[in-house]
C-alpha atoms as a PDB file:
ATOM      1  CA  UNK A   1       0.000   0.000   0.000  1.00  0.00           C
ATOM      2  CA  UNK A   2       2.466   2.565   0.592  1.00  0.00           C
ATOM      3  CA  UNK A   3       4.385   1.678  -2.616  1.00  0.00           C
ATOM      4  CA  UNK A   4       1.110   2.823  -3.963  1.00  0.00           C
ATOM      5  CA  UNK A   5       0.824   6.140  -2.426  1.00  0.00           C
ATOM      6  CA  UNK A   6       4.368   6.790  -3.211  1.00  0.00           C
ATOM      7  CA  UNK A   7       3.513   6.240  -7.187  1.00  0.00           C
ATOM      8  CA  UNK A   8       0.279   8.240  -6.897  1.00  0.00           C
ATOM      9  CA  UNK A   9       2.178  11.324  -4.843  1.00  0.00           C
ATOM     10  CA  UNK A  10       5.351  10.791  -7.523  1.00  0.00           C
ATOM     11  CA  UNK A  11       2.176  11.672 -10.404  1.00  0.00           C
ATOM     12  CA  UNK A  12       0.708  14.433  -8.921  1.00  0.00           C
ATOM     13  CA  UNK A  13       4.042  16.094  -8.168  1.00  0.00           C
ATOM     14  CA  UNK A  14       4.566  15.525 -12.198  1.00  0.00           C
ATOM     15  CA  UNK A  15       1.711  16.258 -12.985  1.00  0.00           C
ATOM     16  CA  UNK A  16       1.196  19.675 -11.141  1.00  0.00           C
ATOM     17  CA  UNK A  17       5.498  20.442 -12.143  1.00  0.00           C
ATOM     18  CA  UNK A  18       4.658  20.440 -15.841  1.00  0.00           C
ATOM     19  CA  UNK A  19       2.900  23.369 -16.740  1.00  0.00           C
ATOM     20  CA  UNK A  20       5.481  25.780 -14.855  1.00  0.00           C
ATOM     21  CA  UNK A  21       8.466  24.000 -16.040  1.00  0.00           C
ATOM     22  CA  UNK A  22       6.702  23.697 -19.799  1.00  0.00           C
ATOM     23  CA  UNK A  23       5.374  27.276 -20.165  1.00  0.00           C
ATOM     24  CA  UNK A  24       5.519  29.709 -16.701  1.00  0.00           C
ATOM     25  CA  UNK A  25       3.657  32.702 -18.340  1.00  0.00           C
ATOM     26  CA  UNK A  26       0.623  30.607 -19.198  1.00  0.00           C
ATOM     27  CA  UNK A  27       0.881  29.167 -15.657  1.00  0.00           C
ATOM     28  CA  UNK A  28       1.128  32.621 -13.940  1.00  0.00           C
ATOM     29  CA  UNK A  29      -1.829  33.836 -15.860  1.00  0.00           C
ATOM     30  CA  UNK A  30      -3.829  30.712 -15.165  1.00  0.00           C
ATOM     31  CA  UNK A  31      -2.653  31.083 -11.369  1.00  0.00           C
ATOM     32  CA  UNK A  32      -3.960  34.550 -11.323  1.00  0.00           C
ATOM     33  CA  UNK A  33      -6.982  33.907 -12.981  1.00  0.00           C
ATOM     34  CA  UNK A  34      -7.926  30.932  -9.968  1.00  0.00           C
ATOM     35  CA  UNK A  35      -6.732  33.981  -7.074  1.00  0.00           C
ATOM     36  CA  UNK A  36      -9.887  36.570  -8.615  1.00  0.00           C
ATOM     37  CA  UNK A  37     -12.659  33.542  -8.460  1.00  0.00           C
ATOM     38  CA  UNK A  38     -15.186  33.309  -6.087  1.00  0.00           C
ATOM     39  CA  UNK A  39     -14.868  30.496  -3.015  1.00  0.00           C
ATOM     40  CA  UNK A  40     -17.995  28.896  -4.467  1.00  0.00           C
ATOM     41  CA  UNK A  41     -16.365  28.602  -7.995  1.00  0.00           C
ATOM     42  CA  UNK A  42     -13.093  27.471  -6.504  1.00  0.00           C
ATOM     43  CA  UNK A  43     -15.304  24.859  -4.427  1.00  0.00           C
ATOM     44  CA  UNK A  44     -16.966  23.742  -7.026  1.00  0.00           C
ATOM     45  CA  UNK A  45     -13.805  23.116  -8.741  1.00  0.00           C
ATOM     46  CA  UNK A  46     -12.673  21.553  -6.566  1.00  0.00           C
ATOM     47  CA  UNK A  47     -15.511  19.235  -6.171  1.00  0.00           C
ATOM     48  CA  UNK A  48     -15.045  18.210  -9.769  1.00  0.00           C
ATOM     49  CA  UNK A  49     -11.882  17.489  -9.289  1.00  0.00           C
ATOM     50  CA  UNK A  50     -12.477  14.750  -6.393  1.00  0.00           C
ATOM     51  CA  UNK A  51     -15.074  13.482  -8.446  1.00  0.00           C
ATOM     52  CA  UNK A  52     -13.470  12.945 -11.645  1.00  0.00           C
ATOM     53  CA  UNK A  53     -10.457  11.413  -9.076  1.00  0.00           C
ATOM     54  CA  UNK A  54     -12.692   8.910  -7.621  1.00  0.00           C
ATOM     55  CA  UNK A  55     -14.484   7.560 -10.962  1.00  0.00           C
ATOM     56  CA  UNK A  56     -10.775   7.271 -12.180  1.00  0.00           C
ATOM     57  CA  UNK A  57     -10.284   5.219  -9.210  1.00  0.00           C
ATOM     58  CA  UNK A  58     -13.557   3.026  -9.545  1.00  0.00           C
ATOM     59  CA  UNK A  59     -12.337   2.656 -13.387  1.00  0.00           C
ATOM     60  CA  UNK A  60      -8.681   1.494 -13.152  1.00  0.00           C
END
């Protein structure tokens, strides 16, 4: 099990290091964008995102 959560937190540390290594302007704009929404968008979101994480996880 913890071989596991070592691959999954080695993915999301790619996966959240590409965009700022592969283009920082588009990241900075997109990271300012996310500061000037609303909580309720940025819950929402966020919701989405756990949702989309756990039907991934039902799938595989």
């Amino acid at each position: 099990m913890w071989d596991n959560l070592g691959f999954a937190l080695a993915l999301v540390l790619i996966a959240e290091g590409l965009l700022p290594f592969l283009s920082p302007r588009l990241w900075r704009s997109t990271f300012e964008r996310m500061i000037a929404l609303e909580n309720g968008q940025l819950r929402f979101i966020g919701f989405i995102s756990l949702l989309a994480g756990v039907l991934l996880l039902l799938v595989f």
